[in-house]
Protein backbone atom coordinates (compact mmCIF):
# COMPACT_ATOMS: atom_id res chain seq x y z
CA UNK A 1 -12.29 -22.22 -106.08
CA UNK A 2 -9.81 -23.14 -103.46
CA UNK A 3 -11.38 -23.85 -99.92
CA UNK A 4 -9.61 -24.57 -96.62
CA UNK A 5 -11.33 -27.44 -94.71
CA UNK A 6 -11.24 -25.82 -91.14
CA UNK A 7 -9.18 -22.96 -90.22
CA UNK A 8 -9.34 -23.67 -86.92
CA UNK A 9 -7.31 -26.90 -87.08
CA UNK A 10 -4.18 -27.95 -89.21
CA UNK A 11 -5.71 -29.54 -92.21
CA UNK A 12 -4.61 -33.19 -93.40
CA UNK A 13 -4.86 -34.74 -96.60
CA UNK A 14 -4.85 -38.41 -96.46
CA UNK A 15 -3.65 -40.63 -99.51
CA UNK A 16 -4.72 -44.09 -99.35
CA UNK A 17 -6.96 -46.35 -101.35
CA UNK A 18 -6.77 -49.25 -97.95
CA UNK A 19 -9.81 -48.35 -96.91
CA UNK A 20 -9.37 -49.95 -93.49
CA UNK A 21 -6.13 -48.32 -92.74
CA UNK A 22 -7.49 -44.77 -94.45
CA UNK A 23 -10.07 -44.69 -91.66
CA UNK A 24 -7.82 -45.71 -88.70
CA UNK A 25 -5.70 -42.27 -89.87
CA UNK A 26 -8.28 -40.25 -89.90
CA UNK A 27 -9.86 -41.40 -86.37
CA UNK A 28 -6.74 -40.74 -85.03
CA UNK A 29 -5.57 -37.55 -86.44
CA UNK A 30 -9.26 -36.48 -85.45
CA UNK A 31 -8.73 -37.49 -82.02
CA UNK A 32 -5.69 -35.44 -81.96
CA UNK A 33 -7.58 -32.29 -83.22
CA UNK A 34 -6.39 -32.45 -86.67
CA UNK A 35 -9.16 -31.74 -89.50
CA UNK A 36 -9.19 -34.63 -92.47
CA UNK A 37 -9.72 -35.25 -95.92
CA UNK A 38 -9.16 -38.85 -98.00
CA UNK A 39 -8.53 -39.81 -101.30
CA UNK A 40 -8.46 -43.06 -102.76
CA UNK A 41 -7.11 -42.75 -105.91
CA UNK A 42 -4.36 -40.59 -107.48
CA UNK A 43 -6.73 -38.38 -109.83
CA UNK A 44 -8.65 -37.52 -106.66
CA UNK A 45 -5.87 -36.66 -104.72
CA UNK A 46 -4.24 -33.91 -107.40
CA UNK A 47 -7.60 -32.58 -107.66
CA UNK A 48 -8.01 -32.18 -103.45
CA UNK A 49 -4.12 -30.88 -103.67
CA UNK A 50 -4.64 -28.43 -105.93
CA UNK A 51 -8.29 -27.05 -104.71
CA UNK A 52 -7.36 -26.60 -101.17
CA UNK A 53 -5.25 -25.75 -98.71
CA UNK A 54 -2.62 -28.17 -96.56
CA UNK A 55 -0.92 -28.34 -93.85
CA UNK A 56 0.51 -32.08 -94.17
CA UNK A 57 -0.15 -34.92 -96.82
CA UNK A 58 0.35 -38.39 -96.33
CA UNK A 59 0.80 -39.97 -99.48
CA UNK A 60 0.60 -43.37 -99.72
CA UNK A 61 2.80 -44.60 -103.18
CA UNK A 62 1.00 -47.30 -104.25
CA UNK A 63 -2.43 -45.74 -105.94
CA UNK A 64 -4.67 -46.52 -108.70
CA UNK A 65 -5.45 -44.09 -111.73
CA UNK A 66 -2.18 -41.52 -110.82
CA UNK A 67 0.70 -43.36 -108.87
CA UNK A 68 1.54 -41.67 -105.78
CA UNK A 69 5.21 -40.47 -107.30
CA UNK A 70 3.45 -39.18 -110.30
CA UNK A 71 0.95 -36.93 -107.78
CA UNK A 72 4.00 -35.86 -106.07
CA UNK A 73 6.05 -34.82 -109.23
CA UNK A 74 3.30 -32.83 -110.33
CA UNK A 75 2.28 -31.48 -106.90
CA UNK A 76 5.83 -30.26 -106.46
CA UNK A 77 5.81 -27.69 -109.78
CA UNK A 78 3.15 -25.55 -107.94
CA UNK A 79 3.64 -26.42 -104.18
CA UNK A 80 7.02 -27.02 -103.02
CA UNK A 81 6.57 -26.13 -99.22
CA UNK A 82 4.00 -28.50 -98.05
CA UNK A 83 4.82 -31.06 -95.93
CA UNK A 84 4.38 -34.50 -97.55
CA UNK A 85 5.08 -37.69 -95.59
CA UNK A 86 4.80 -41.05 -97.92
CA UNK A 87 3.60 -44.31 -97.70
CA UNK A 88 5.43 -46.73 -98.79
CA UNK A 89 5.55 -50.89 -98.36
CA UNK A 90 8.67 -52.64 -96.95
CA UNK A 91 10.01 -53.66 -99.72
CA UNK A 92 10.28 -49.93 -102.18
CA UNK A 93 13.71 -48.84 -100.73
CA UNK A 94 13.87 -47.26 -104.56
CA UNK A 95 10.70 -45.48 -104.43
CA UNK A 96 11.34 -43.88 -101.17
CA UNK A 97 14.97 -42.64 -102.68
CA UNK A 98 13.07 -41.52 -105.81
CA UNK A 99 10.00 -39.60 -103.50
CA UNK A 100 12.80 -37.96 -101.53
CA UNK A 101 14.60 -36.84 -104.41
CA UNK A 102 10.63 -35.33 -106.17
CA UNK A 103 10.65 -33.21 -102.34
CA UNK A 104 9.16 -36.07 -99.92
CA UNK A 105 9.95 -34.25 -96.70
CA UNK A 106 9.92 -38.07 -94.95
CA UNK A 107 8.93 -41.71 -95.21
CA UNK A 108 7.05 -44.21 -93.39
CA UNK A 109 7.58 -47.82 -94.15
CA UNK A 110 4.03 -50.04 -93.82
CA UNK A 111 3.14 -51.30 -91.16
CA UNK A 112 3.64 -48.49 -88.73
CA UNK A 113 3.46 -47.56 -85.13
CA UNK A 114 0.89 -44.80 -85.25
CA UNK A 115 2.22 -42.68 -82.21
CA UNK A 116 5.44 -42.33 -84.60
CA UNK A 117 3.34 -41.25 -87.62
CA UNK A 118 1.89 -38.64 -84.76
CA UNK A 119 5.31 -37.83 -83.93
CA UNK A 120 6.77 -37.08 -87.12
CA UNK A 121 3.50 -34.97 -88.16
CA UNK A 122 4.37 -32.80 -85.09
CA UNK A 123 7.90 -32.61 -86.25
CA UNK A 124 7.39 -31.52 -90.10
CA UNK A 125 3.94 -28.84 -88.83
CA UNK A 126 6.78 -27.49 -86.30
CA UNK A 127 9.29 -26.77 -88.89
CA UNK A 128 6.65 -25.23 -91.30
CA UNK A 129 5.06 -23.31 -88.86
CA UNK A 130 8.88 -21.94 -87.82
CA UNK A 131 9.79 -21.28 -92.32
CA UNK A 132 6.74 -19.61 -92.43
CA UNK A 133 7.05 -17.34 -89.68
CA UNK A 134 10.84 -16.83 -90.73
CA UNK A 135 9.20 -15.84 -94.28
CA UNK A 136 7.27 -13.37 -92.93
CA UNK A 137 10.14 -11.34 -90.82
CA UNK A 138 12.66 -9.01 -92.49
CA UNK A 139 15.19 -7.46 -90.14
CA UNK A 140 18.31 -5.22 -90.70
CA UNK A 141 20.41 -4.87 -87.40
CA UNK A 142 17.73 -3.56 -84.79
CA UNK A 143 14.95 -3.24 -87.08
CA UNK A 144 12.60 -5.61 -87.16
CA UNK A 145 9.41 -6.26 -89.70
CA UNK A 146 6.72 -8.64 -89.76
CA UNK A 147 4.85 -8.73 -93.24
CA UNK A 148 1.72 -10.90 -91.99
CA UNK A 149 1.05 -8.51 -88.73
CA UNK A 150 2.31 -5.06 -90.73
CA UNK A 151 4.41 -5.02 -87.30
CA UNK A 152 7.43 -2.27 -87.51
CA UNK A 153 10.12 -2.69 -84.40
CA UNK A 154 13.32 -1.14 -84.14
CA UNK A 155 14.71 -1.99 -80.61
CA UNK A 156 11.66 -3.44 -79.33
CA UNK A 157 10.29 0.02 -79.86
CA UNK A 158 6.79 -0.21 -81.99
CA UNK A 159 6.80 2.25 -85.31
CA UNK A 160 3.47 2.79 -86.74
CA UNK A 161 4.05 3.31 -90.66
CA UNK A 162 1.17 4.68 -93.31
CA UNK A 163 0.62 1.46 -96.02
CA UNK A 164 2.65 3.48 -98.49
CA UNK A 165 5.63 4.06 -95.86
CA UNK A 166 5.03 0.12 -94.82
CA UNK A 167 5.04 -0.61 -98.51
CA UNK A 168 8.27 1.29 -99.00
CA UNK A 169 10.20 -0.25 -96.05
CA UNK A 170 9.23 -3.39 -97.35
CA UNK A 171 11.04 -3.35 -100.96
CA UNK A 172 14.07 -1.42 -99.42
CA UNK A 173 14.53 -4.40 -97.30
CA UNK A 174 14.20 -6.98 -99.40
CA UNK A 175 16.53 -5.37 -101.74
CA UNK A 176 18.92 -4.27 -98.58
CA UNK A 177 22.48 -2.98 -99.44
CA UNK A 178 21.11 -2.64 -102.78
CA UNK A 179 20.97 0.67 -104.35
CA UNK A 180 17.63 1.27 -106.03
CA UNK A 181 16.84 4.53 -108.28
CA UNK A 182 13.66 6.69 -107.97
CA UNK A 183 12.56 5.37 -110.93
CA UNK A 184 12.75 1.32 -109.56
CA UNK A 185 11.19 2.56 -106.40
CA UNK A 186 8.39 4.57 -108.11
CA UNK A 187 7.78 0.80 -110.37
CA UNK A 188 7.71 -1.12 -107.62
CA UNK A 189 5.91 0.13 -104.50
CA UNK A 190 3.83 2.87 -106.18
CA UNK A 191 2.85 1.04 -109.54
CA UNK A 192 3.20 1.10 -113.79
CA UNK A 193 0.48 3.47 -113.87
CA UNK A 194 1.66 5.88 -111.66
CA UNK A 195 2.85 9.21 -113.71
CA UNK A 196 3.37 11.41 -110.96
CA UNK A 197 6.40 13.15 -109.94
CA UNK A 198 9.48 11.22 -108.98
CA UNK A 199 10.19 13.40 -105.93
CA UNK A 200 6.85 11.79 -104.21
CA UNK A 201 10.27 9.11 -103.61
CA UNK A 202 12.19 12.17 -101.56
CA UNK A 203 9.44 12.72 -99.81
CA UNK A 204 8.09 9.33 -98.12
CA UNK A 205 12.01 8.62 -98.12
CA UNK A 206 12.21 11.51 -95.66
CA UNK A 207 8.95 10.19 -93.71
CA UNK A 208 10.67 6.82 -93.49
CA UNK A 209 13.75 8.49 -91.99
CA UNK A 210 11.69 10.41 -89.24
CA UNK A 211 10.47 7.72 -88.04
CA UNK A 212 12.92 4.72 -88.30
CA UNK A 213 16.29 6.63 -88.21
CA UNK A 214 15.84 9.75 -86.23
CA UNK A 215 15.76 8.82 -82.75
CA UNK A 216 18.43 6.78 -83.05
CA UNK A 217 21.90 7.12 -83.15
CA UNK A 218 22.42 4.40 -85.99
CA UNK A 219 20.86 5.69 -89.82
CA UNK A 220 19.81 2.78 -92.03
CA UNK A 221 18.72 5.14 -94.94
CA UNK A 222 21.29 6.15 -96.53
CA UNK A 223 20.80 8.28 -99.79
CA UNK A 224 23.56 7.52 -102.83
CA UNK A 225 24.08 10.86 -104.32
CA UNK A 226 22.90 10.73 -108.08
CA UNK A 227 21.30 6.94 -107.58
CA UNK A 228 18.92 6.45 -105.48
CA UNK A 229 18.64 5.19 -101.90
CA UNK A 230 19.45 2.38 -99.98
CA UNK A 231 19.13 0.48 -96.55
CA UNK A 232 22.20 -0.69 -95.39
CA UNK A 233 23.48 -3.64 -93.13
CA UNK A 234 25.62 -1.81 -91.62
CA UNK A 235 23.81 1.02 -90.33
CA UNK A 236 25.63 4.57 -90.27
């Protein structure tokens, strides 16, 4: 079962079987309020990887049992946004090409000034923190939705939506100037199983409208006659 170490903190996985230098990370990246985890081996690091949740890895390359590469490579088929920093000694200008290349986010050649390492973890949770945020928003023009909050905005003006409405907004716009049939809608935001009648579309399309289009001089919703519906870019 997948566990997160401490909610409360960004969480840290630290890669490094130098037992001495291990320790120094994890003092410091305690000290600066990050919660941490080590692993000293390859094998043991895959398994932490892949059983809990990260904000940043630093991933040292030389390892015994699994090389550090080879926990990238596989860490990277499941897990391609989290930030991984490596490890690497002075002399593996190749390995820090090849780690960059597997989806190394950045490199820090041994030995290091730690208030850089602290720097550059600041950096890379910034820009994940920003992509995640970005993943949750859809927007058309003035409208405005947040997935993680269920916020609806259109003009700064909050829209409170019924989960089916939300749900409904949701695959319009991420299908946006798109035109999608009853019978795609009906699959996708009311389910396989459902064997009701198609018009249940019409109608929550019409509640949609009411409350995002109507007091507004722009209409998103736009209805293609014979098709389906839509929600266009360039509102009408």
């Amino acid at each position: 079962m997948k566990q997160v170490i401490d909610m409360g903190k960004p969480n840290i996985l630290i890669v490094e079987d130098e037992q001495k230098l291990s320790r120094v990370l994890q003092l410091e990246l305690e000290y600066e309020n990050y919660a941490t985890d080590i692993a000293d081996n390859g094998k043991d690091a895959l398994n932490k990887l892949e059983n809990n949740r990260w904000d940043l890895v630093l991933l040292d390359i030389m390892l015994p049992e699994l090389s550090g590469m080879e926990v990238l490579r596989r860490f990277r088929r499941s897990n391609r946004t989290t930030p991984i920093i490596l490890l690497t000694a002075r002399d593996q200008v190749h390995d820090k090409v090849s780690g960059l290349d597997l989806g190394a986010n950045d490199y820090m050649t041994k030995p290091f000034q730690i208030e850089e390492l602290l720097a550059r973890i600041r950096v890379h949770l910034r820009l994940q923190t920003t992509a995640e945020m970005d993943s949750r928003q859809l927007a058309i023009g003035e409208l405005v939705v947040d997935t993680g909050t269920r916020e609806v905005k259109r003009n700064d003006h909050q829209i409170e939506l019924t989960p089916r409405e939300f749900d409904l907004l949701i695959y319009l716009l991420k299908n946006k100037n798109q035109v999608l049939t009853r019978d795609q809608l009906i699959e996708h935001v009311w389910g396989f199983d459902y064997y009701g009648d198609t018009n249940v579309v019409d109608v929550y399309i019409r509640y949609l409208r009411q409350k995002i289009d109507k007091d507004f001089d722009s209409q998103y919703i736009q209805t293609v006659r014979g098709v389906g519906y839509t929600i266009k870019e360039t509102a009408q």
